[in-house]
Protein backbone atom coordinates (compact mmCIF):
# COMPACT_ATOMS: atom_id res chain seq x y z
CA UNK A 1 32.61 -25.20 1.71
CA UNK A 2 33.44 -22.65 -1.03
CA UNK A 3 35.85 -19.86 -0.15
CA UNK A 4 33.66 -17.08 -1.78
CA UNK A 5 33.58 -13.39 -1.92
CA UNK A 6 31.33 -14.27 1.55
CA UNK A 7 33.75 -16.54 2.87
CA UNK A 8 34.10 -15.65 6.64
CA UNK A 9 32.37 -12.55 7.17
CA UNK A 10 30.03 -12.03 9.72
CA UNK A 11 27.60 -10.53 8.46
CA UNK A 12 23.50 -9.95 9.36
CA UNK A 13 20.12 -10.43 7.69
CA UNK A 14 17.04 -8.16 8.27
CA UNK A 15 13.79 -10.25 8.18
CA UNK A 16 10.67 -10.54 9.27
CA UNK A 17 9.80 -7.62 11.11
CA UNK A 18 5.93 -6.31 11.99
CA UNK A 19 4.75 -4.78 8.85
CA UNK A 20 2.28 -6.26 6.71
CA UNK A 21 4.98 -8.10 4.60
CA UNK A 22 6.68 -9.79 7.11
CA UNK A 23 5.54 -13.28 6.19
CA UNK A 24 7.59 -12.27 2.42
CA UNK A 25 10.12 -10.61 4.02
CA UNK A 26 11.12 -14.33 6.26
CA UNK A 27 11.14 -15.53 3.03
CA UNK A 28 13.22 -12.98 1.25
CA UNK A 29 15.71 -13.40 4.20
CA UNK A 30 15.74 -16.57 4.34
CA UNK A 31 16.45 -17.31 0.89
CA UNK A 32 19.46 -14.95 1.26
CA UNK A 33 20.69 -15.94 4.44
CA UNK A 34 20.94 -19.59 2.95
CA UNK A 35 23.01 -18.63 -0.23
CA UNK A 36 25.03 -16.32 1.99
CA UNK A 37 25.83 -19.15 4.60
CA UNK A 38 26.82 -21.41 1.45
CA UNK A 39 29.26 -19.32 0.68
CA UNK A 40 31.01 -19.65 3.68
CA UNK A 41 29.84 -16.38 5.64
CA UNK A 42 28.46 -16.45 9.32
CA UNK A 43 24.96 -15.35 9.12
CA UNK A 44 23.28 -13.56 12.23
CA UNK A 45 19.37 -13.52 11.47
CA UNK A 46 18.01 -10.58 12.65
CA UNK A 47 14.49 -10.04 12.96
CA UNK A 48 12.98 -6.88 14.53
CA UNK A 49 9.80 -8.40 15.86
CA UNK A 50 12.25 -10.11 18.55
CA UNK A 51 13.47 -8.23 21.92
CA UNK A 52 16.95 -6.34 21.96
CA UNK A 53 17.85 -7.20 18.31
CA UNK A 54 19.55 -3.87 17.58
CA UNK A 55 22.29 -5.37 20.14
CA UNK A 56 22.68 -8.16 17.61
CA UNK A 57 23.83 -5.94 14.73
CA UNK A 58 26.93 -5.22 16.75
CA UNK A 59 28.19 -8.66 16.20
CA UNK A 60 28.55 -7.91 11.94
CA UNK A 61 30.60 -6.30 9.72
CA UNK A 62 27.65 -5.35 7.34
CA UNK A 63 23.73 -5.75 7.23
CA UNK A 64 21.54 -7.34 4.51
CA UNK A 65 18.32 -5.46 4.81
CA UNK A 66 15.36 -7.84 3.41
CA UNK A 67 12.78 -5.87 5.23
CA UNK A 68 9.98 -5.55 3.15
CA UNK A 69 7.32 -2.36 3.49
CA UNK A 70 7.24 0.25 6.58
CA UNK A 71 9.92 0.39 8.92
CA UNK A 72 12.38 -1.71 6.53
CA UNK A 73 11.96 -0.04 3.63
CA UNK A 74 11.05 3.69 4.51
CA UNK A 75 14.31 4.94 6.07
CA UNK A 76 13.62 3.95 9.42
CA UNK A 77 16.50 0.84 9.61
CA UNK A 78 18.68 2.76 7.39
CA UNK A 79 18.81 5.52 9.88
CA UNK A 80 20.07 3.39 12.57
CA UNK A 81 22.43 1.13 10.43
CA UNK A 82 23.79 5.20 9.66
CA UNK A 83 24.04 5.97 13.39
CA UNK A 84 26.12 2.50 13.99
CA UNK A 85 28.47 3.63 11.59
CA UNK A 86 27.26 -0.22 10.34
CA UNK A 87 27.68 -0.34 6.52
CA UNK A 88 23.98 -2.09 4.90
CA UNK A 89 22.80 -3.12 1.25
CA UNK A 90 20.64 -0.94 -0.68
CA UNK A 91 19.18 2.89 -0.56
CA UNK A 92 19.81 5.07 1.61
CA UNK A 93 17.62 6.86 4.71
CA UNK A 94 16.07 9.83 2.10
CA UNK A 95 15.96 7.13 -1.08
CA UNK A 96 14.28 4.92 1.07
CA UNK A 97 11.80 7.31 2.74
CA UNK A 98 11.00 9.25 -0.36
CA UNK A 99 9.91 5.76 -2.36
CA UNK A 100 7.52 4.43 0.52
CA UNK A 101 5.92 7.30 -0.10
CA UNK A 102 3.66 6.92 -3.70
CA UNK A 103 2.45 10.02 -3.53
CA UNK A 104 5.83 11.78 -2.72
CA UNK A 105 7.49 10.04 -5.04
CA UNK A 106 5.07 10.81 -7.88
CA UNK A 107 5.28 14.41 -7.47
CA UNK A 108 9.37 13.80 -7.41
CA UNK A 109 8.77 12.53 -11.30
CA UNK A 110 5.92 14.89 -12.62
CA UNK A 111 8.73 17.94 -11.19
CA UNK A 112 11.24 16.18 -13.66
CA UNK A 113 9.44 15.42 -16.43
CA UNK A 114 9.16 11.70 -16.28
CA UNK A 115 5.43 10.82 -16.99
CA UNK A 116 3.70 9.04 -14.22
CA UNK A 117 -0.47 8.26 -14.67
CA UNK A 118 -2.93 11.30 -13.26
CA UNK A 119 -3.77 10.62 -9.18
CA UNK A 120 -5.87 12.32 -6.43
CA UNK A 121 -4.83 12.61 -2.83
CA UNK A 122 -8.30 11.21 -1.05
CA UNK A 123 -9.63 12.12 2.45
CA UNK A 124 -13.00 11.28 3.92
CA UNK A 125 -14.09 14.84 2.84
CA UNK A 126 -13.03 13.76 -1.00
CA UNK A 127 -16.06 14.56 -3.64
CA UNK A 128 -16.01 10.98 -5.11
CA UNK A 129 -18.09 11.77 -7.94
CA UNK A 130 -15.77 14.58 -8.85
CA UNK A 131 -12.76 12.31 -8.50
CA UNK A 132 -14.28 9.90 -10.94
CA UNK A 133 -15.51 12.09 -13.87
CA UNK A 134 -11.56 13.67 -13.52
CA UNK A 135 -9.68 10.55 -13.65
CA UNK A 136 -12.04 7.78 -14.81
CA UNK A 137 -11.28 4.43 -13.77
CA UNK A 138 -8.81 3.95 -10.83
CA UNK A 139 -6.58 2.18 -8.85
CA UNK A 140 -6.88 3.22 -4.67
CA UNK A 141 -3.84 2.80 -3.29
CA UNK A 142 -2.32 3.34 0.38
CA UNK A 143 0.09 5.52 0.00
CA UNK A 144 2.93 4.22 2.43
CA UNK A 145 2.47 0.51 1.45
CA UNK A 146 4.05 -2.37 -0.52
CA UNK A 147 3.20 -5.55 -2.99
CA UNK A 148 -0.43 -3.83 -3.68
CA UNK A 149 -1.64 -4.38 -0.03
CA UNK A 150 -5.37 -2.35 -0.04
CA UNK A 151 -5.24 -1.78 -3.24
CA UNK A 152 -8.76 -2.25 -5.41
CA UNK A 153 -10.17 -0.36 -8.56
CA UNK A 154 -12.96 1.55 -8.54
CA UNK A 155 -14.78 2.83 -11.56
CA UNK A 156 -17.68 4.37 -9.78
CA UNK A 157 -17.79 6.99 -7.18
CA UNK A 158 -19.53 4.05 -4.50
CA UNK A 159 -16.73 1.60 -5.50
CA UNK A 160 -14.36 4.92 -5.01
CA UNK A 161 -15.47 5.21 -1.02
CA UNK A 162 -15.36 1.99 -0.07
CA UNK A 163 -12.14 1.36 -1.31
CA UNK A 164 -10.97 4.06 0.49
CA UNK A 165 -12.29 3.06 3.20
CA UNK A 166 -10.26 -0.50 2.28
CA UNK A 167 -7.33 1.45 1.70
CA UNK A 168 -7.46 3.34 4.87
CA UNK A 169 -6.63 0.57 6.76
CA UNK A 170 -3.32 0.19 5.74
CA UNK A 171 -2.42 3.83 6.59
CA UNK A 172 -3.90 7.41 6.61
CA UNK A 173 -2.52 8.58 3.22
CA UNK A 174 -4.70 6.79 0.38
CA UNK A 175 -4.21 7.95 -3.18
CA UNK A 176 -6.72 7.48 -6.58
CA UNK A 177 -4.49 6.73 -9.53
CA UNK A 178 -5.52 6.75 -13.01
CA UNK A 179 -6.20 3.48 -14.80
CA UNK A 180 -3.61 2.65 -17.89
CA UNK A 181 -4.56 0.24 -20.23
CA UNK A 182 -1.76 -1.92 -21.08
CA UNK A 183 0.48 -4.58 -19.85
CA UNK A 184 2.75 -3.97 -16.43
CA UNK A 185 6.87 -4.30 -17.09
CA UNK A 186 9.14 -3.82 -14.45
CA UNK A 187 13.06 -3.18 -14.19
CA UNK A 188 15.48 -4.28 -12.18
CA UNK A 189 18.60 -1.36 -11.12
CA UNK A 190 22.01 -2.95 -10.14
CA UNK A 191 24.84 -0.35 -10.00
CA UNK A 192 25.10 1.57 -12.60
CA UNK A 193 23.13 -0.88 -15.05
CA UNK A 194 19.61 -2.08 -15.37
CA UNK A 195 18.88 -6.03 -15.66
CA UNK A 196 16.21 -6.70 -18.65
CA UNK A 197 13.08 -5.59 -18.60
CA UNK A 198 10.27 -8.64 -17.27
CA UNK A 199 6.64 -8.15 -18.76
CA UNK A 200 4.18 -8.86 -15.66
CA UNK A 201 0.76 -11.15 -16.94
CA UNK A 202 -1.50 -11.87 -14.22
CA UNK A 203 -4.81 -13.74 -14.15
CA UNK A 204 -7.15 -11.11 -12.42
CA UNK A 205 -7.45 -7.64 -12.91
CA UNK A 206 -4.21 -6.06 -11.68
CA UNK A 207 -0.79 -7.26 -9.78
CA UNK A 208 -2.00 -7.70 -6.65
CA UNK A 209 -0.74 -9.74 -3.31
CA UNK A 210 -2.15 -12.79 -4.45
CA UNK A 211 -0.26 -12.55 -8.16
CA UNK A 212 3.17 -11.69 -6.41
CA UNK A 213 3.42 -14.71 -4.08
CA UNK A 214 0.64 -17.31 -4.37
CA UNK A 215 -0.93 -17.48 -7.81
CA UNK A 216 0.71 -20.22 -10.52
CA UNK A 217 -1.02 -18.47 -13.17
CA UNK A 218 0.77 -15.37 -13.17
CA UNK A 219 3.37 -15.25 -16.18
CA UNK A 220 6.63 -13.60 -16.03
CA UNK A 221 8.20 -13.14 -19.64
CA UNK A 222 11.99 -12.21 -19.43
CA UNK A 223 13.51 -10.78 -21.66
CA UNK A 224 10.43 -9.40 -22.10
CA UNK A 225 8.54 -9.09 -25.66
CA UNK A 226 10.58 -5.13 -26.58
CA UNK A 227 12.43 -4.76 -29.39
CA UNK A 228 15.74 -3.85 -28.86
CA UNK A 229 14.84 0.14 -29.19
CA UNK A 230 12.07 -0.31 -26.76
CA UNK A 231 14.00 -2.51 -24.11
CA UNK A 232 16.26 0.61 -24.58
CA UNK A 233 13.92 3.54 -23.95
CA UNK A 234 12.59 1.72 -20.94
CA UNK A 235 15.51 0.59 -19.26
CA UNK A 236 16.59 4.54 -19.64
CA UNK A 237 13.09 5.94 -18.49
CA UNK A 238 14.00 3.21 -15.21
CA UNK A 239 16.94 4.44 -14.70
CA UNK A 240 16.13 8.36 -14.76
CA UNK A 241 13.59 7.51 -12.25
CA UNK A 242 15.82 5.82 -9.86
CA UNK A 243 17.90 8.76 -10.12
CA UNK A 244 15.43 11.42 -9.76
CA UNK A 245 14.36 9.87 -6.10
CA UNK A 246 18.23 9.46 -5.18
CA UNK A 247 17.97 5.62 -5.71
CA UNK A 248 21.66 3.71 -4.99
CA UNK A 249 22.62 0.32 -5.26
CA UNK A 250 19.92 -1.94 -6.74
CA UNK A 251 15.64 -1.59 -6.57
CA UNK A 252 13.26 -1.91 -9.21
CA UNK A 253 11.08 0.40 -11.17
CA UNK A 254 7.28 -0.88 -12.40
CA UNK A 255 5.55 0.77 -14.99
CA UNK A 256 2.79 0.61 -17.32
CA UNK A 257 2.90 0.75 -21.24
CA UNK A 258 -0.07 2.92 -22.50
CA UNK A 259 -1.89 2.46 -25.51
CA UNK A 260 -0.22 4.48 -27.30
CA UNK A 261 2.99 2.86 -27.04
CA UNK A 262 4.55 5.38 -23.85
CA UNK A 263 5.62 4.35 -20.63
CA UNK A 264 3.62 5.38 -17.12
CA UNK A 265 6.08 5.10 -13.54
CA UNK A 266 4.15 3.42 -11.30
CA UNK A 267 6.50 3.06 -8.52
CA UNK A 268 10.13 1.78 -6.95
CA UNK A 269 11.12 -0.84 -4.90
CA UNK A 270 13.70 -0.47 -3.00
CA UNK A 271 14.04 -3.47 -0.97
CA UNK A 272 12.79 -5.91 -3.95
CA UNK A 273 11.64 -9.44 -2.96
CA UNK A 274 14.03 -11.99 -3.34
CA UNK A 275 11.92 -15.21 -2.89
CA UNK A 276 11.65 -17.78 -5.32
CA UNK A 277 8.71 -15.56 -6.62
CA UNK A 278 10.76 -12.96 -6.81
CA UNK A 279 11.44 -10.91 -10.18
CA UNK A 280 15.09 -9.45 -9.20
CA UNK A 281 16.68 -12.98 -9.05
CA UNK A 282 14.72 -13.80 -12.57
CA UNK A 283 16.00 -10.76 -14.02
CA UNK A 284 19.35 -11.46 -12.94
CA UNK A 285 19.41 -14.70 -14.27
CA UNK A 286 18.47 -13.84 -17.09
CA UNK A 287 21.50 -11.55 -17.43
CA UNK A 288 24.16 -14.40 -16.59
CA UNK A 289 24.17 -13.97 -12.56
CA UNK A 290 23.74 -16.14 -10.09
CA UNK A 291 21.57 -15.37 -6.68
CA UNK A 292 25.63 -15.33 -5.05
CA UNK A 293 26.53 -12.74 -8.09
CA UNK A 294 23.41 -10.70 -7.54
CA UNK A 295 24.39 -10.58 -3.46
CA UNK A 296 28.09 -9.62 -4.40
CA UNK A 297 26.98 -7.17 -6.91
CA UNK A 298 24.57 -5.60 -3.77
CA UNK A 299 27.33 -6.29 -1.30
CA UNK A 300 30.41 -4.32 -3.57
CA UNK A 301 27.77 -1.48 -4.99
CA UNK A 302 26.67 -0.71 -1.31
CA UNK A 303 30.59 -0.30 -0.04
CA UNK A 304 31.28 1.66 -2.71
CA UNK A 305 27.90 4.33 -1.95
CA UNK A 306 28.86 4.37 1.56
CA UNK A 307 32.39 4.93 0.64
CA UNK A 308 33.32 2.01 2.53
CA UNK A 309 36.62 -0.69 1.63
CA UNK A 310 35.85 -4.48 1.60
C-alpha cells in the first residue's frame, strides 16, 4: 500500500443521501472512497439515508462531501460539519446555499455585471403568453435542483404550463430562462486556478440527465476548441463568478457561448460529479492530475479556507 498524502487518516465520505441524485452521488462517493482507501486512508462511508449517521462523522478527522443536489449541496451538511467543528471539502454553508438556488444566484451575477441569459420567476398565476413573447424560447427549470432534473423547453405558451407543471415537481420555485443558441462549455475551479475549459456536445436538444450519466453519444472535447485568448476570457468570466457567489475550494461554472461570440452563466456546481462520467476528473486530467492529485488539491485547499493545519 502507498504511503500517500491519505496514508492513515480517517477520514469520511458523504454519499447517497435522499435527494433526487442519490443514485450519482453513490457513485461519486464511491469512486472517491476507492482512490482514497488506495492511498492508504481509512474510509468511513457515510450515507444520510441510513439511521444515526451523524454519530459516524465523529469517528474522522475530515469529511468528503459527494452529496449531490438538496441537502448535500445547499448548505444544509455544511452547517453541521461547521457545528462539529469537523473540517469538510468544498464551499461553504452561504456558497453552498446561494448556488442551489438558480434564481438567487442569477440575480447575484446580473448585480455584478457578469451577463447571465434573461429568466422569469413562474407561479401558477404566470401569464404564459406574456412570458413567451418576452423571452422567446426557454428552458423551465426548478430552481433548487441539480444535473437538469425537470428541466424541458418550451417555445409556446402550452409547452410553457406544462412544463411548469413538470418542473413543479421537483420543488416550488420554477424559473423560465432564455434560450442561447450556441454550444455549452463548462469550467472547472480548483484553488486559486481554473482547469481547461471542456466544450459539452450532446445528442438531443440540451444537457439533460440522460446526457450527464447514461448517453455514449454525448462528446466531451477538452481542451476545448478556444483559442488561447478565448480559453482566457472564459476561464476569467468562471472565475469572477465563483467569486461573486463566495465560491471556495473547487466547483464548476457552465455557460453558454452566444452567437455573437459572448459568454451566458448558466450556473455553479459546487459539489461536481466525480463519476467516471464526470467532467472535473476529465478536466483535471487534462491538466496533468491524477483523481489522488485532484482529492489532495480539494483536501489542502479546504484546510487552508477553514484555516485548518494538516
Amino acid at each position: 500500500m502507498s504511503r500517500g498524502p491519505f496514508s492513515g487518516k480517517t477520514l469520511a465520505v458523504m454519499l447517497g443521501g435522499t435527494a433526487a441524485e442519490r443514485s450519482i452521488s453513490l457513485q461519486s462517493g464511491e469512486n472517491v472512497a476507492r482512490a482514497l482507501e488506495q492511498d492508504g486512508a481509512n474510509v468511513l462511508r457515510v450515507d444520510p439515508a441510513e439511521k444515526d449517521w451523524p454519530e459516524r462523522l465523529k469517528e474522522a478527522s475530515f469529511v468528503f462531501n459527494l452529496l449531490h443536489g438538496p441537502g448535500g449541496e445547499d448548505g444544509t451538511v455544511q452547517g453541521l460539519f461547521e457545528l462539529m467543528k469537523l473540517p469538510y471539502s468544498g464551499c461553504g454553508l452561504m456558497a453552498s446555499a446561494l448556488t442551489m438556488d438558480k434564481i438567487r444566484t442569477k440575480w447575484v451575477w446580473q448585480g455584478v455585471g457578469l451577463a447571465t441569459p434573461a429568466f422569469e420567476v413562474l407561479e401558477k398565476n404566470t401569464d404564459w403568453q406574456a412570458v413567451i413573447e418576452a423571452l422567446g424560447t426557454v428552458f423551465v427549470k426548478p430552481a433548487l435542483e441539480g444535473s437538469s432534473l425537470g428541466m424541458s423547453k418550451a417555445t409556446s405558451a402550452s409547452e410553457l404550463e406544462a412544463s411548469f407543471l413538470q418542473a413543479s415537481r421537483y420543488g416550488t420555485e420554477v424559473m423560465a430562462e432564455q434560450f442561447i443558441p450556441g454550444a455549452e462549455y463548462t469550467v472547472a475551479i480548483l484553488g486559486d486556478k481554473t482547469l481547461p475549459s471542456i466544450r459539452i456536445d450532446v445528442p438531443g436538444e440540451f444537457y439533460d440527465f440522460d446526457a450527464k450519466y447514461r448517453s455514449e453519444e454525448t462528446c466531451f472535447t477538452c481542451p476545448s476548441d478556444l483559442t488561447t485568448d478565448e480559453e482566457a476570457a472564459l476561464s476569467a468570466l468562471a472565475r469572477a463568478a465563483f467569486d461573486a457567489v463566495r465560491g471556495e475550494v473547487w466547483g464548476r461554472v457552465d455557460v453558454m457561448r452566444d452567437p455573437a461570440g459572448g459568454w451566458q452563466l448558466l450556473e455553479v456546481n459546487t459539489v461536481p460529479g466525480m463519476t467516471s462520467h464526470s467532467l472535473v476528473p476529465l478536466a483535471a486530467k487534462v491538466a496533468g492530475l491524477s483523481l489522488l492529485d485532484l482529492l489532495s488539491d480539494i483536501y489542502e485547499h479546504s484546510l487552508e479556507v477553514r484555516h485548518v493545519e494538516a
